[in-house]
Protein backbone atom coordinates (compact mmCIF):
# COMPACT_ATOMS: atom_id res chain seq x y z
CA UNK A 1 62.31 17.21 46.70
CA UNK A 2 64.76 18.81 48.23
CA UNK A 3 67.98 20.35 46.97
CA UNK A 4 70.73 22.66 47.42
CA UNK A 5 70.23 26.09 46.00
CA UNK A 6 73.20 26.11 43.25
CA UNK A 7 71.99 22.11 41.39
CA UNK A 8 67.82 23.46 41.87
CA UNK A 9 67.98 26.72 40.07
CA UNK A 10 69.51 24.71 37.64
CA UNK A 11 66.19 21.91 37.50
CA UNK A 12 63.56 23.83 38.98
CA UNK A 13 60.75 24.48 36.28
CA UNK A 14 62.62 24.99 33.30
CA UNK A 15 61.45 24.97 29.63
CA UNK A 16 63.86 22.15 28.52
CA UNK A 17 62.40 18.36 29.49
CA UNK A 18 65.46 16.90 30.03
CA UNK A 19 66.65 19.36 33.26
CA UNK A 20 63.21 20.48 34.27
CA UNK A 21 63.16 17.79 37.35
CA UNK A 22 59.04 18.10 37.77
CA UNK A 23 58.74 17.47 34.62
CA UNK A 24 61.23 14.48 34.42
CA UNK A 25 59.15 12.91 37.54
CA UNK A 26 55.99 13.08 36.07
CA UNK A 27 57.31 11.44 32.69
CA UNK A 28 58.83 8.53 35.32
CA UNK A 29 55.53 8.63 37.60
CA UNK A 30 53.28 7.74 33.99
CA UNK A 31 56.53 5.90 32.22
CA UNK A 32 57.65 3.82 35.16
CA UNK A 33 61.16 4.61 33.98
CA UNK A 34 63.43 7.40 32.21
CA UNK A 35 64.04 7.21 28.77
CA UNK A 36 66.56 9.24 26.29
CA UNK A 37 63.60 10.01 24.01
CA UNK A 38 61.03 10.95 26.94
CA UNK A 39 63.71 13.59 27.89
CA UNK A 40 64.26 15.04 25.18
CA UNK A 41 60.69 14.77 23.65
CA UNK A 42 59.54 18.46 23.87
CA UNK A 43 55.79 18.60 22.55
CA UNK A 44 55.13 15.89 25.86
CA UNK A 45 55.82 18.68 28.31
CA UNK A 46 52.09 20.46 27.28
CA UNK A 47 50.82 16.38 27.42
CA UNK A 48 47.62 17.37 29.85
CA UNK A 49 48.22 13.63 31.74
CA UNK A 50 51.46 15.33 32.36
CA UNK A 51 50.80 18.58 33.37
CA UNK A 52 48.32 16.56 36.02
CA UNK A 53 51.60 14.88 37.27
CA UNK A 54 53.72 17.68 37.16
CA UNK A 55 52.02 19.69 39.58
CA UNK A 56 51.82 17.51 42.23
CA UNK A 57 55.96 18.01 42.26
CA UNK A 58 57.84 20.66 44.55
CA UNK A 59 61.30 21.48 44.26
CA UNK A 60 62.59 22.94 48.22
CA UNK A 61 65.63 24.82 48.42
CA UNK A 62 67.77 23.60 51.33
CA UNK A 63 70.43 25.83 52.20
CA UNK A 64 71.78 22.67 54.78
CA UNK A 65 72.70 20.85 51.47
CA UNK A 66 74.97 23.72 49.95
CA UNK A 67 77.16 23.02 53.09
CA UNK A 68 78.13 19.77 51.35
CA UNK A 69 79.61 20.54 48.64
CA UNK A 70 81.16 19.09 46.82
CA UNK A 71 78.66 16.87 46.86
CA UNK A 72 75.42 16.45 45.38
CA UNK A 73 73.12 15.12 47.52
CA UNK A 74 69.22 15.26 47.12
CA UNK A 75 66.51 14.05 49.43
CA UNK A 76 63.30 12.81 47.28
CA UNK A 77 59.93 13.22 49.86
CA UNK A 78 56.65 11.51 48.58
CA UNK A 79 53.25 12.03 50.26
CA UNK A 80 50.64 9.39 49.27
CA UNK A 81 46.91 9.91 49.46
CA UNK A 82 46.65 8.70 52.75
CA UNK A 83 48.96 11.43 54.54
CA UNK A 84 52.21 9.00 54.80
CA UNK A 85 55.19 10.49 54.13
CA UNK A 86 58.41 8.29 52.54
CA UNK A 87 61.75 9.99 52.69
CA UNK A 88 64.71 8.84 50.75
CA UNK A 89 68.55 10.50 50.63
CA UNK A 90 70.62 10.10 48.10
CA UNK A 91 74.33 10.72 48.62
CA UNK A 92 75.83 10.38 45.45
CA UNK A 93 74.55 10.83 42.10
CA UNK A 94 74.03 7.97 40.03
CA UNK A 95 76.71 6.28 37.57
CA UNK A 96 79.16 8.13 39.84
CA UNK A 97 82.43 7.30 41.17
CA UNK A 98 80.48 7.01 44.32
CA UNK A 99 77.89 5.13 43.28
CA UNK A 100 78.43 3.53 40.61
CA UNK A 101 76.02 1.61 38.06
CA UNK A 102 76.20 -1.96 37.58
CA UNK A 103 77.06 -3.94 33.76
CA UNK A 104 73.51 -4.47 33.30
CA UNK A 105 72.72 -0.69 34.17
CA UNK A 106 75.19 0.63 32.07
CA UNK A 107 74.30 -1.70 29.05
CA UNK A 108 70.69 -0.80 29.53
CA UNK A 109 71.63 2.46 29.35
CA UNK A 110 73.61 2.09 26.22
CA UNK A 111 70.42 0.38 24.44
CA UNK A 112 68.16 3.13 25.19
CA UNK A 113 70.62 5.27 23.67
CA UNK A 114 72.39 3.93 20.98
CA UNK A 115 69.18 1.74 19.50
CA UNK A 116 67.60 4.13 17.99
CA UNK A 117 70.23 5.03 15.80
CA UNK A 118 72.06 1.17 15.39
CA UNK A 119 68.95 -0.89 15.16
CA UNK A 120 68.78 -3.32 18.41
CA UNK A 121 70.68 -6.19 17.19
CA UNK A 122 74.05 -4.00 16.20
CA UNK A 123 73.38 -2.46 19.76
CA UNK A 124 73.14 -5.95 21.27
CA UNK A 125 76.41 -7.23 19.39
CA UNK A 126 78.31 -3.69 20.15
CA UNK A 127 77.46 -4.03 23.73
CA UNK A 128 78.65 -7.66 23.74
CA UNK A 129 81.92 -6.37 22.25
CA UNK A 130 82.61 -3.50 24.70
CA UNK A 131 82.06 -5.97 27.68
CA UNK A 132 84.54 -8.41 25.96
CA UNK A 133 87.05 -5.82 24.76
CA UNK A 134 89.86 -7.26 27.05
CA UNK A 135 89.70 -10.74 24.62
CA UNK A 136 89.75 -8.71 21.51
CA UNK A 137 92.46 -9.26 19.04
CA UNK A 138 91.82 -6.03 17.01
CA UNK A 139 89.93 -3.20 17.50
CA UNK A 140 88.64 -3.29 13.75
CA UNK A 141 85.81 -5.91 14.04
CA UNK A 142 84.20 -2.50 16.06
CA UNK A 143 83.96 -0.45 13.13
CA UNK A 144 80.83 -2.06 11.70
CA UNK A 145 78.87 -2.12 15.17
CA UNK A 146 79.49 1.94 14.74
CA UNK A 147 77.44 2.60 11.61
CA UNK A 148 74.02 3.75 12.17
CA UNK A 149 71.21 0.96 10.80
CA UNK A 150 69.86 1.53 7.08
């Protein structure tokens, strides 16, 4: 992976799962996806399956990237066993102005985050809510979405 100097001193290797960017891709490479809890899940960085993962990951410094600043571009290169090489550029982070997520992205998002602590059907109605706020009446019929599950 390549990135600029200032945003991979910030990722490269660290101790914490949820900035350590080798570590994040190795969760992803065995998860198939990026979870809150895989993040932030602490003991899983010493997980031997990904360890194996995590050192097939290099973090390049690219001094041509700083020059674009303000933004925060990345460039992701895989090799595969057989030598090919796939190359992709991302221009804008993410859930950015730039580019941003869609409903379902954002509400999938939202679940992973907020069903943990609401219990997946008060996420599910909450979510349902947010995306309908504009036919709301009153704010108050929120409140009870809020309250973490018993």
């Amino acid at each position: 992976m390549l990135f600029r100097s200032s945003d991979a001193n910030t990722v490269n290797n660290r101790e914490m799962p949820d900035i350590c960017l080798q570590h994040m891709m190795a969760v992803m490479l065995l998860d198939k996806t990026a979870s809150f809890a895989a993040a932030h899940d602490k003991p899983r960085m010493k997980d031997a399956a990904v360890l194996r993962e995590r050192a097939k990951v290099e973090l390049v410094f690219d001094q041509e990237l700083e020059k674009l600043v303000p933004l925060r571009v990345g460039i992701v290169e895989v090799t595969l066993n057989d030598g090919t090489t796939l190359t992709e550029r991302v221009d804008a982070v993410r859930g950015s102005a730039q580019n941003p997520m869609t409903r379902e992205e954002v509400a999938t998002k939202a679940r992973d985050l907020m069903s943990p602590v609401l219990g997946a059907s008060r996420t599910d109605r909450l979510i349902t809510a947010i995306l309908s706020l504009e036919k709301a009446t009153t704010l108050r019929a929120l409140r009870p979405l809020l309250q973490p599950a018993r």
